[in-house]
N, C-alpha and C. Protein backbone atom coordinates (compact mmCIF):
# COMPACT_ATOMS: atom_id res chain seq x y z
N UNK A 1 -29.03 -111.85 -107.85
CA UNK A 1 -28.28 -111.83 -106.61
C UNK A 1 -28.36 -110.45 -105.96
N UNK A 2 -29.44 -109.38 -106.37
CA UNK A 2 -29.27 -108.18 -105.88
C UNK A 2 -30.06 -108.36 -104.63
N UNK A 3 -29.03 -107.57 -103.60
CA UNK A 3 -29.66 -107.48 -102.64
C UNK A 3 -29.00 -108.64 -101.62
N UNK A 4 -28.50 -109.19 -102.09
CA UNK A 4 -27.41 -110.33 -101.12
C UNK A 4 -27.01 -109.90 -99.43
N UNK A 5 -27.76 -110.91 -98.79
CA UNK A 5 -27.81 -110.55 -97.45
C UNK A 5 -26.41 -111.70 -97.16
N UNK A 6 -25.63 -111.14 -96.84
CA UNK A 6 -24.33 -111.56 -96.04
C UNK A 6 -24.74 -111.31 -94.87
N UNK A 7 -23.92 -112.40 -94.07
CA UNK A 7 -24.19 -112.77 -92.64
C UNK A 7 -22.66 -112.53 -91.81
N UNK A 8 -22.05 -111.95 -91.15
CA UNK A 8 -20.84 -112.44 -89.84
C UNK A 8 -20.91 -111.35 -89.06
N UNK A 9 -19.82 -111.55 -88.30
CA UNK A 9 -19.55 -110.43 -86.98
C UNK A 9 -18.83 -109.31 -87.81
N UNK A 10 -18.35 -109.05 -89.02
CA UNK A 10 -18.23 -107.99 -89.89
C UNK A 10 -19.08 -107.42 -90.67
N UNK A 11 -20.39 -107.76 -91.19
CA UNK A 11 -21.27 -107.61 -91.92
C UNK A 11 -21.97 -106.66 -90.99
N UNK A 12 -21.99 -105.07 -91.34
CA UNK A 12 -23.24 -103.99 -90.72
C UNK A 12 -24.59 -104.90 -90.82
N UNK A 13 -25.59 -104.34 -89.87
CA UNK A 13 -26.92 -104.50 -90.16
C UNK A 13 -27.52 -104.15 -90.75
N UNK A 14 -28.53 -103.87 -91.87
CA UNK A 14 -29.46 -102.88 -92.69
C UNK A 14 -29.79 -101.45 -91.93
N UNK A 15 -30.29 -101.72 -90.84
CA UNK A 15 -30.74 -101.22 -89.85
C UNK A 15 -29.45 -99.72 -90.02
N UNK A 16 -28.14 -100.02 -89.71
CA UNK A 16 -26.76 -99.18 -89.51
C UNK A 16 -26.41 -98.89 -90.61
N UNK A 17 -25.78 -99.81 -91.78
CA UNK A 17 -25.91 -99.38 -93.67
C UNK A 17 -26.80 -97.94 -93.82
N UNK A 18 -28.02 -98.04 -93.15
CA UNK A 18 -28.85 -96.65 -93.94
C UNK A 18 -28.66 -95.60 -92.82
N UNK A 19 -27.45 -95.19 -92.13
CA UNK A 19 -27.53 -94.18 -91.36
C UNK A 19 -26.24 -93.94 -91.91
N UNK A 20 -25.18 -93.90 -92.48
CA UNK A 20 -24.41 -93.56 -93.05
C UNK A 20 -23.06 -93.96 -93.60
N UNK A 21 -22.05 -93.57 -93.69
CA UNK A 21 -20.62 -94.71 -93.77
C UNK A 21 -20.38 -95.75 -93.22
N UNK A 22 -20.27 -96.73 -93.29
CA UNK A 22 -19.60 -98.01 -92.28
C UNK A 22 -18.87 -98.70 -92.91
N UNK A 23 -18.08 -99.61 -92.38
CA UNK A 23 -17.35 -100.71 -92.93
C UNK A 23 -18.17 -101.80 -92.86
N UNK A 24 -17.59 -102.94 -94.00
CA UNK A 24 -18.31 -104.00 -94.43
C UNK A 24 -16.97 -104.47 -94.05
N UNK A 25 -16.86 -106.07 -93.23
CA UNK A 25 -15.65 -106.63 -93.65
C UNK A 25 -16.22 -107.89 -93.77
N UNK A 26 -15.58 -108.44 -94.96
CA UNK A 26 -15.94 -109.65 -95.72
C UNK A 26 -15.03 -110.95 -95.74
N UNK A 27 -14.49 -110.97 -94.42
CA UNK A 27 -13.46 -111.54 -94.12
C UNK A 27 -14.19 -113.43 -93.12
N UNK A 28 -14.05 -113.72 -94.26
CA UNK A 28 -14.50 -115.36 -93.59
C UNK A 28 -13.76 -116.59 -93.54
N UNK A 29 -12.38 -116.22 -93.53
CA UNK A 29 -10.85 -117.17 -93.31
C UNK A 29 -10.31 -116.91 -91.91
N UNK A 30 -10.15 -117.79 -90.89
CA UNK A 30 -9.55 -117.81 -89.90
C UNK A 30 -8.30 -118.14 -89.88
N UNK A 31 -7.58 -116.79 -90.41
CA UNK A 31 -6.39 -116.96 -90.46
C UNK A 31 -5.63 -116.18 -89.60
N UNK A 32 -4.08 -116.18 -89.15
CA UNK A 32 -3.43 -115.41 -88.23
C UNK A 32 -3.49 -113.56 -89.01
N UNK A 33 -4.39 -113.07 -88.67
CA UNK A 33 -4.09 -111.46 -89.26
C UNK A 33 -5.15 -110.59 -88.24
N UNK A 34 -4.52 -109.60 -88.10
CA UNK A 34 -5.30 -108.53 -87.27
C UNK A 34 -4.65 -106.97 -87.58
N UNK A 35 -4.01 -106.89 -88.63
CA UNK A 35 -3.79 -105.45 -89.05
C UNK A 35 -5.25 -104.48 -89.20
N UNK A 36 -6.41 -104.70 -89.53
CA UNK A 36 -7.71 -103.86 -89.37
C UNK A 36 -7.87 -103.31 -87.99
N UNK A 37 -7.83 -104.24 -87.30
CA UNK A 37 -7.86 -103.96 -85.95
C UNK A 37 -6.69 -103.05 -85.12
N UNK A 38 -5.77 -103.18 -85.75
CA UNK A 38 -4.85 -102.29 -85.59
C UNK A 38 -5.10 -100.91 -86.01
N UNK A 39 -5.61 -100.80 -87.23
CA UNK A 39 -5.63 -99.87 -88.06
C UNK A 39 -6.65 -98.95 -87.43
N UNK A 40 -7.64 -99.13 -87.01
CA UNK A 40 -8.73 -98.59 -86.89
C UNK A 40 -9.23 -97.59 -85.20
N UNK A 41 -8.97 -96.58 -85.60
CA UNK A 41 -8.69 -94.96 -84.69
C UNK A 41 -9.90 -95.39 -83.50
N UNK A 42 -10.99 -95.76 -83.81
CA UNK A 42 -12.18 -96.02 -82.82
C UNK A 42 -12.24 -97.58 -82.54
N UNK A 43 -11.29 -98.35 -82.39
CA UNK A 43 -11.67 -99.73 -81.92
C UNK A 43 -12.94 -100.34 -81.98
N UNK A 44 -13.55 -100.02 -83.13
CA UNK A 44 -14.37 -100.48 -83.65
C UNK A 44 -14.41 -101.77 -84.16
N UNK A 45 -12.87 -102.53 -84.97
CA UNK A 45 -12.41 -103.64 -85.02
C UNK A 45 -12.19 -104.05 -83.84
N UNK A 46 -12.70 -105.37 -83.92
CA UNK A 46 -12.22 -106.81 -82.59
C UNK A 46 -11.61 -108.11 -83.28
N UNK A 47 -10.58 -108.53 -82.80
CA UNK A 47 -10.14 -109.81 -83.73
C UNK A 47 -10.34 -110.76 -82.31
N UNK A 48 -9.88 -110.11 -81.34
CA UNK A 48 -10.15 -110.96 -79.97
C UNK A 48 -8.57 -111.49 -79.87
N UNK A 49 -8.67 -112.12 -78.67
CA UNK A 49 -7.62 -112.97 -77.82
C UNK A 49 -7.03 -114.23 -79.05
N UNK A 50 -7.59 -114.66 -79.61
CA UNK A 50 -7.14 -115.41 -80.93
C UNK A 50 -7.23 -114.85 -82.09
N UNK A 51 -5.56 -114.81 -82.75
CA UNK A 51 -5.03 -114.36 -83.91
C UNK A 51 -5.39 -114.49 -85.06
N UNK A 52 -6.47 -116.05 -85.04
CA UNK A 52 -6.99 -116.54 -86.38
C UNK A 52 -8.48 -116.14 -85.76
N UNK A 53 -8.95 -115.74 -84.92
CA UNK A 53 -10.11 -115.31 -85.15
C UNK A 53 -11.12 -114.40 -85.88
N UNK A 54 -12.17 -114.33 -86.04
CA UNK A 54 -12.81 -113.20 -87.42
C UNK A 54 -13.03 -111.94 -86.57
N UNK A 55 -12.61 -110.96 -87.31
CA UNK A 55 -12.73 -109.40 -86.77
C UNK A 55 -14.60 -109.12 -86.84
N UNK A 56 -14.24 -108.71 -85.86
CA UNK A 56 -15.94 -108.18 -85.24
C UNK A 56 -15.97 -106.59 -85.53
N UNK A 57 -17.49 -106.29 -85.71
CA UNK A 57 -17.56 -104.83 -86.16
C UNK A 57 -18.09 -104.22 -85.15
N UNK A 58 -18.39 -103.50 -84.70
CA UNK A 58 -19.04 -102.61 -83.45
C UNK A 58 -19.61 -101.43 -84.42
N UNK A 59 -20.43 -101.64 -84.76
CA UNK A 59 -21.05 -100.79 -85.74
C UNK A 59 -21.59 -100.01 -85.50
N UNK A 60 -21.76 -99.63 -83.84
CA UNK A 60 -21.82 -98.20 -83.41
C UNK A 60 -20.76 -97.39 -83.12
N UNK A 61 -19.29 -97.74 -83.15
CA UNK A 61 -18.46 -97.17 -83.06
C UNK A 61 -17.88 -96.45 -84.52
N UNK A 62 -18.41 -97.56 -85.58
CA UNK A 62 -17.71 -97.46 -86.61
C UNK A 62 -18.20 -96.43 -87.31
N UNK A 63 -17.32 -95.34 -88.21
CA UNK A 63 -17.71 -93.92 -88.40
C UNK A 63 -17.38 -94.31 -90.19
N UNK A 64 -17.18 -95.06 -90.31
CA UNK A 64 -16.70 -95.45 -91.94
C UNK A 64 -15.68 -94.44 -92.82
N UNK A 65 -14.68 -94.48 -91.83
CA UNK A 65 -13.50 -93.60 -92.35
C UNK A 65 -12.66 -93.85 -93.49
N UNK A 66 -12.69 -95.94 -93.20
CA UNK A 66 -12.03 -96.59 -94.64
C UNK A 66 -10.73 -96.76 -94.02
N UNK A 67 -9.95 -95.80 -92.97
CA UNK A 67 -8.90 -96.36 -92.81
C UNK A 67 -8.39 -97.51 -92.90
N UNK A 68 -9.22 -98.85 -92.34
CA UNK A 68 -9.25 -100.12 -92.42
C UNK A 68 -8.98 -100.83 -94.09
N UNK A 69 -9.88 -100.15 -95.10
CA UNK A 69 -9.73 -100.93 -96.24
C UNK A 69 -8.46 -101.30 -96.83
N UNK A 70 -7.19 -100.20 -96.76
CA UNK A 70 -6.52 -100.10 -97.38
C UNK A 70 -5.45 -101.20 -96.26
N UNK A 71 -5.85 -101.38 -95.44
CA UNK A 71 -4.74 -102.30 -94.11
C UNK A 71 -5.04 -103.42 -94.44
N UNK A 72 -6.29 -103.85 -95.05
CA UNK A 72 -6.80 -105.29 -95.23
C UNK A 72 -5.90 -106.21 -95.64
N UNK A 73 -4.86 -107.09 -95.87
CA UNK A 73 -4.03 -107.65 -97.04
C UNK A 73 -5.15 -108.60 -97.90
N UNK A 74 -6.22 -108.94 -97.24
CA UNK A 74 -7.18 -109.95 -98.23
C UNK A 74 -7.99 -109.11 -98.90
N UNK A 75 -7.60 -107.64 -98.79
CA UNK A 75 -8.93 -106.98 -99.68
C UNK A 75 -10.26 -107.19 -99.44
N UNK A 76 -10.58 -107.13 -98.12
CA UNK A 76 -11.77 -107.87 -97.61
C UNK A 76 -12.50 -106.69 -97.20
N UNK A 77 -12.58 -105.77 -97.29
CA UNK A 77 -13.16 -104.51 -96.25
C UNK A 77 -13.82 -103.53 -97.25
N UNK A 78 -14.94 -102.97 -97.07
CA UNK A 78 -15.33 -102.48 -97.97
C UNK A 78 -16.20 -101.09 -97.29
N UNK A 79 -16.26 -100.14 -97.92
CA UNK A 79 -17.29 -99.18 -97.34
C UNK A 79 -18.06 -98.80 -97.70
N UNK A 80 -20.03 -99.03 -97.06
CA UNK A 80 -21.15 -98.55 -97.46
C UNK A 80 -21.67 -97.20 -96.80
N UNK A 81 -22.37 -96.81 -97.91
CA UNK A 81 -23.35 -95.98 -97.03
C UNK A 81 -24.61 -95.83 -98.12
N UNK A 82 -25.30 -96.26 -97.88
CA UNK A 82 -26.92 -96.11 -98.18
C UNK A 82 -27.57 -94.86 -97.51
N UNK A 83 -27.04 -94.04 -97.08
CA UNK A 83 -27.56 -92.98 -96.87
C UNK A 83 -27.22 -91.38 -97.89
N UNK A 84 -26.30 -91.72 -99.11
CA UNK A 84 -26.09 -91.09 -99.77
C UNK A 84 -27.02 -90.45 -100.40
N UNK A 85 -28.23 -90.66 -101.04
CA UNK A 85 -29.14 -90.30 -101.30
C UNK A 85 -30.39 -90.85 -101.81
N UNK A 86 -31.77 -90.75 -102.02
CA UNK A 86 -32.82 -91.89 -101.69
C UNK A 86 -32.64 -92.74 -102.83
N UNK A 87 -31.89 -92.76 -104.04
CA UNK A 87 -31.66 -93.57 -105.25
C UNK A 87 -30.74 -94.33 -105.25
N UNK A 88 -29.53 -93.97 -104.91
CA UNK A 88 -27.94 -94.10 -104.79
C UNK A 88 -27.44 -94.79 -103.45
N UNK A 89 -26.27 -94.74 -103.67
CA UNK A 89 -25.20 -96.05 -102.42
C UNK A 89 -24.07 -95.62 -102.78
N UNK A 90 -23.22 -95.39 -101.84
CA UNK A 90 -21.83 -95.76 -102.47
C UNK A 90 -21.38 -96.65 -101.95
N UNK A 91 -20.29 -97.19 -102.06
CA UNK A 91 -19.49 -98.45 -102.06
C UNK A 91 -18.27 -97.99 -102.22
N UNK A 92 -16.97 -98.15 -101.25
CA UNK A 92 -15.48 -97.70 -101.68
C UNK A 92 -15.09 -99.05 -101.20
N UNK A 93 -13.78 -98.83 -102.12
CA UNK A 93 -13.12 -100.62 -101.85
C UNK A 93 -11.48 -100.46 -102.40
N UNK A 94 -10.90 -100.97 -102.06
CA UNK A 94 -9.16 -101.03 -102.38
C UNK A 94 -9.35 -101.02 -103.52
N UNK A 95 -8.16 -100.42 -104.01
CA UNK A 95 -8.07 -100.74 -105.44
C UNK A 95 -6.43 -100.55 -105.35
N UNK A 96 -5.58 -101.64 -106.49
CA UNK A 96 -3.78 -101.56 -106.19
C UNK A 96 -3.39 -101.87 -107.88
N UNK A 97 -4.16 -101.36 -108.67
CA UNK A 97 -4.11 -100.83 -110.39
C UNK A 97 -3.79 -99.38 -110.53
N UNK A 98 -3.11 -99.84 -111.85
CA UNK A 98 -3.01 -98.31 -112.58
C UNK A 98 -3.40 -98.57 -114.17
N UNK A 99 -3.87 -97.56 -114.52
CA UNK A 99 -4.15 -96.61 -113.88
C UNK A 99 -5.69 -96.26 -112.91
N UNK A 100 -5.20 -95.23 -112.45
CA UNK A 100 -6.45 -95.04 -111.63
C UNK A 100 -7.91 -94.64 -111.90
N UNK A 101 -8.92 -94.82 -111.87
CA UNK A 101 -9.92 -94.30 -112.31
C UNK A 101 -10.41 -92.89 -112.27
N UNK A 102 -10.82 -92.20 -112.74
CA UNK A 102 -10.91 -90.92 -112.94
C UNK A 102 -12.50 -90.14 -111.74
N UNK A 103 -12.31 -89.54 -111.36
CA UNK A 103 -13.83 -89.12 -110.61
C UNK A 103 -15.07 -88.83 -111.54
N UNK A 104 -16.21 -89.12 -111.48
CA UNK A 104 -17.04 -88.83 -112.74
C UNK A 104 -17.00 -89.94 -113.57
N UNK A 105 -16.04 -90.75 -113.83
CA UNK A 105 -16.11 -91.60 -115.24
C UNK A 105 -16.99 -92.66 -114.81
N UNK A 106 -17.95 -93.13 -116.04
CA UNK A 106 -18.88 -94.35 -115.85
C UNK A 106 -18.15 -95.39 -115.73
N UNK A 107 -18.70 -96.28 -114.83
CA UNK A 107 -17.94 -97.46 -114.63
C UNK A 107 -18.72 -99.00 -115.08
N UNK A 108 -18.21 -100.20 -115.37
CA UNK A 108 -19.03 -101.45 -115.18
C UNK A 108 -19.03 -101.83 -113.60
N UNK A 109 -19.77 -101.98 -113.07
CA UNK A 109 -19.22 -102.37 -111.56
C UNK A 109 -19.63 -104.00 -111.43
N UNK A 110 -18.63 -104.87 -110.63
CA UNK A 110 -18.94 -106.05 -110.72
C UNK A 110 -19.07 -106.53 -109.05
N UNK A 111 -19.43 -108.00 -108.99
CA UNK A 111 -19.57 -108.37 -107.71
C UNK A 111 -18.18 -108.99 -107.57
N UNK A 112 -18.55 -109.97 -106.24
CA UNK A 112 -16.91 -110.74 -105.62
C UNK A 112 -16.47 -111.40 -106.47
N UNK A 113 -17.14 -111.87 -107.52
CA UNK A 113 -16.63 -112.91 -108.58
C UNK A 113 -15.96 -112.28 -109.67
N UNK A 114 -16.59 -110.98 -109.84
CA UNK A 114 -15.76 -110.25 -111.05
C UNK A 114 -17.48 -110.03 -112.10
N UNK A 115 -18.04 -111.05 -111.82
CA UNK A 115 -19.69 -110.56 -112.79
C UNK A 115 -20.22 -109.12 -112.94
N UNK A 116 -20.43 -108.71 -113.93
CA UNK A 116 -21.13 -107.93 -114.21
C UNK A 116 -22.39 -107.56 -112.91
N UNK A 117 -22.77 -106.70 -112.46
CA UNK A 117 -23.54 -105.89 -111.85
C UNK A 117 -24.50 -105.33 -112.42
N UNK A 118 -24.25 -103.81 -112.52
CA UNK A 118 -24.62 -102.46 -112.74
C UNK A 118 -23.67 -101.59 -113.65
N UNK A 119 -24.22 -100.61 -114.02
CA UNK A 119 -23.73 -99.36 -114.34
C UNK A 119 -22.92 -98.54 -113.24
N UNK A 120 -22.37 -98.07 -112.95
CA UNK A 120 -22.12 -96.95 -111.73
C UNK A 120 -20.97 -95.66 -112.43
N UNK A 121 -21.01 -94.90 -111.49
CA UNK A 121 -20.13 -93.98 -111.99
C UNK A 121 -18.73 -93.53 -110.54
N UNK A 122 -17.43 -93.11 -110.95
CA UNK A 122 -16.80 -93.16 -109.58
C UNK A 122 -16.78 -91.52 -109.10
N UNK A 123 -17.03 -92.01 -107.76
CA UNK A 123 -17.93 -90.47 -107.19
C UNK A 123 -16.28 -90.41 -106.71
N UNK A 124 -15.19 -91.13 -105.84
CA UNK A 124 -13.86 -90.31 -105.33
C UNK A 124 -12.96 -91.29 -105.49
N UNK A 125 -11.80 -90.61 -106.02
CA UNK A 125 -10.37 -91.55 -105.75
C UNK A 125 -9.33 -90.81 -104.50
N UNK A 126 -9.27 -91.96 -103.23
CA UNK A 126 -8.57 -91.46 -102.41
C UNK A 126 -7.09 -92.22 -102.40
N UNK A 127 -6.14 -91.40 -102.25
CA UNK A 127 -4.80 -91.84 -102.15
C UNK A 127 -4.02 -91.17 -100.93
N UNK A 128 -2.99 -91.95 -100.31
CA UNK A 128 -2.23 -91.54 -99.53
C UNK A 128 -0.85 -92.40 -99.13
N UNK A 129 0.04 -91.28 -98.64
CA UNK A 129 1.23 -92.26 -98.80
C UNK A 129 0.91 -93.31 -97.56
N UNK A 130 0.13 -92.96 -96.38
CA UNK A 130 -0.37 -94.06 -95.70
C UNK A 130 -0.80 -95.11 -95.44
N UNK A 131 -1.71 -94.62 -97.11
CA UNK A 131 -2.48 -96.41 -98.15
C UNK A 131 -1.56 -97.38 -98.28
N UNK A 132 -0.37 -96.97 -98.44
CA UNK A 132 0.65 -97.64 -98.99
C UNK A 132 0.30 -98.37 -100.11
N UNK A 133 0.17 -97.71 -101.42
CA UNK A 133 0.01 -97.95 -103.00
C UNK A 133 -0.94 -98.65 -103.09
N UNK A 134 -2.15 -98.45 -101.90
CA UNK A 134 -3.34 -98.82 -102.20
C UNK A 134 -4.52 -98.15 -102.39
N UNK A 135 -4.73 -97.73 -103.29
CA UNK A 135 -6.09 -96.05 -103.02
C UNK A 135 -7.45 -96.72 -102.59
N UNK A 136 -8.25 -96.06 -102.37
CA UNK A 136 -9.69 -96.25 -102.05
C UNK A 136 -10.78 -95.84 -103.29
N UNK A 137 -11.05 -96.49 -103.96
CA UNK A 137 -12.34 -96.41 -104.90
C UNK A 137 -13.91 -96.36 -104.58
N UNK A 138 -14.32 -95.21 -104.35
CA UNK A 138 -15.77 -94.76 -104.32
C UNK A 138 -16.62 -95.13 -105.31
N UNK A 139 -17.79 -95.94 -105.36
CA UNK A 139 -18.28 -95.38 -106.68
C UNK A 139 -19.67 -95.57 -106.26
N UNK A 140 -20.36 -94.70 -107.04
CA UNK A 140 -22.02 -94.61 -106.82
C UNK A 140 -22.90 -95.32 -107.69
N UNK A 141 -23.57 -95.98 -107.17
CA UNK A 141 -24.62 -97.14 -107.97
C UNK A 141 -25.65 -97.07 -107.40
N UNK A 142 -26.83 -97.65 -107.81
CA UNK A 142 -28.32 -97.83 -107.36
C UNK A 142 -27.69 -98.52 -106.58
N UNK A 143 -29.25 -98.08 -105.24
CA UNK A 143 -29.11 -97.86 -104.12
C UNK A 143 -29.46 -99.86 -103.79
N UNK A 144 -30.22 -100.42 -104.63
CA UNK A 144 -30.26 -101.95 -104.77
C UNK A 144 -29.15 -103.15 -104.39
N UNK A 145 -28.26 -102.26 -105.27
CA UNK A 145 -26.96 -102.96 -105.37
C UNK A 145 -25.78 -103.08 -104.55
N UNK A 146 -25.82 -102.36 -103.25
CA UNK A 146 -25.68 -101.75 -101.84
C UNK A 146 -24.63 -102.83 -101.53
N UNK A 147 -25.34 -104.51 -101.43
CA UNK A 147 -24.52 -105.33 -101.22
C UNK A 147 -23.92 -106.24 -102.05
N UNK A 148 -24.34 -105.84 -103.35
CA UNK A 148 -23.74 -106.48 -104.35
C UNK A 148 -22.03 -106.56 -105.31
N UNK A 149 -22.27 -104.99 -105.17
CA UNK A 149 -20.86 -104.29 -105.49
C UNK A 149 -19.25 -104.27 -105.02
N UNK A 150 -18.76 -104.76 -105.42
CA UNK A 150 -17.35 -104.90 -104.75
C UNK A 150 -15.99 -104.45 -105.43
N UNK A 151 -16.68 -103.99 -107.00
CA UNK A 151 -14.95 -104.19 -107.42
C UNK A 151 -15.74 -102.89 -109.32
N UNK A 152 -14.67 -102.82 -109.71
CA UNK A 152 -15.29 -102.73 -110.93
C UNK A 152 -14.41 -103.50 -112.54
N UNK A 153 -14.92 -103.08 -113.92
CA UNK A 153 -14.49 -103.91 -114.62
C UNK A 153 -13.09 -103.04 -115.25
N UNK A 154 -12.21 -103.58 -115.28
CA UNK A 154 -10.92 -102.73 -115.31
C UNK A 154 -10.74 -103.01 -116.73
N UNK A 155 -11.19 -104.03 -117.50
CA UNK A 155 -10.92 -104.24 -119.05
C UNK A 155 -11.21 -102.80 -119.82
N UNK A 156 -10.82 -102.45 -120.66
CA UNK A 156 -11.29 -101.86 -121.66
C UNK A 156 -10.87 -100.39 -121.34
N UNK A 157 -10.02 -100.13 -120.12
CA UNK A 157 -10.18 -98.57 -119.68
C UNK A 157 -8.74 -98.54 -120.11
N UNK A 158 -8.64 -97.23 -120.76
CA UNK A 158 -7.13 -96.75 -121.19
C UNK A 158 -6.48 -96.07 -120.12
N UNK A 159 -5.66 -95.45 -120.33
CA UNK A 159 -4.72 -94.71 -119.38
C UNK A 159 -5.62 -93.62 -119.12
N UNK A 160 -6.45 -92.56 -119.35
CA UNK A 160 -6.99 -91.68 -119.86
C UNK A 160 -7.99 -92.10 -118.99
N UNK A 161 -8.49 -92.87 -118.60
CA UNK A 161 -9.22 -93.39 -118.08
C UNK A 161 -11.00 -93.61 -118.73
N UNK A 162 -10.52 -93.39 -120.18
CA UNK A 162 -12.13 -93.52 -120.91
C UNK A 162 -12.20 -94.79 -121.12
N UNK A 163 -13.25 -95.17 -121.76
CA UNK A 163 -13.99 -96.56 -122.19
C UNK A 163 -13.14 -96.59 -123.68
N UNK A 164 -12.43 -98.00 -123.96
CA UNK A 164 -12.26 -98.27 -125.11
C UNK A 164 -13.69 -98.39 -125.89
């Protein structure tokens, strides 16, 4: 499944992915919500004139700040950048566990289902009282796995944040 080309009016293009940060939103329920669109400093989010409609990306506006991820309530929003370096990707995504992952520590990284992936390691943990007890999880993986990555494997990690 590496390499999974997702399709909507939230999904960056390849083309935008390799020029630097952006948001991914993975949001394919037409339901009443538009907090992203709220959230987001460059109106880069569009939900439109209907409440259950799917948020649109303007992916030239979008500067991949992440503000958005942590507003998501479906956990749907994710941030790439394939321009990190010619091997590597990162990928940041909500995370609302404790404990938190440590910067540096190797990770299992999994896809939307929870499957096994890759290896990766977490390049930043961002927090703010703004997140509202939701931080932002960075983590760096081959550059392959770009659209594969969504989450990582939380089993086995102690408080300490090492590998049982």
């Amino acid at each position: 499944m590496s390499g999974m080309q997702l399709s909507g009016p939230g999904i960056p293009t390849q083309e935008r992915r390799i020029k630097g940060p952006v948001a991914c939103i993975e949001c394919f329920q037409q339901i009443p919500c538009n907090p992203c669109e709220e959230a987001c400093p460059r109106g880069a989010i569009t939900v439109g004139g209907e409440i259950t409609g799917l948020p649109h990306l303007d992916e030239d506006k979008c500067n991949g700040c992440g503000i958005c991820i942590t507003r998501c309530p479906g956990l749907a929003i994710f941030g790439l950048d394939e321009a990190y370096s010619s091997s590597t990707s990162l990928v940041s995504f909500p995370y609302e566990y404790v404990p938190l992952p440590e910067e540096g520590q190797k990770v299992r990284c999994t896809d939307r289902m929870g499957k096994f992936v890759t290896e990766g390691v977490i390049h930043k943990v961002r927090t703010s009282k703004a997140f509202d007890h939701t931080a932002i999880v960075t983590v760096e993986i081959p550059r392959e796995y770009v659209m594969d990555v969504r989450f990582i494997d939380r089993q086995g990690v102690k408080d300490n944040g090492q590998r049982e």
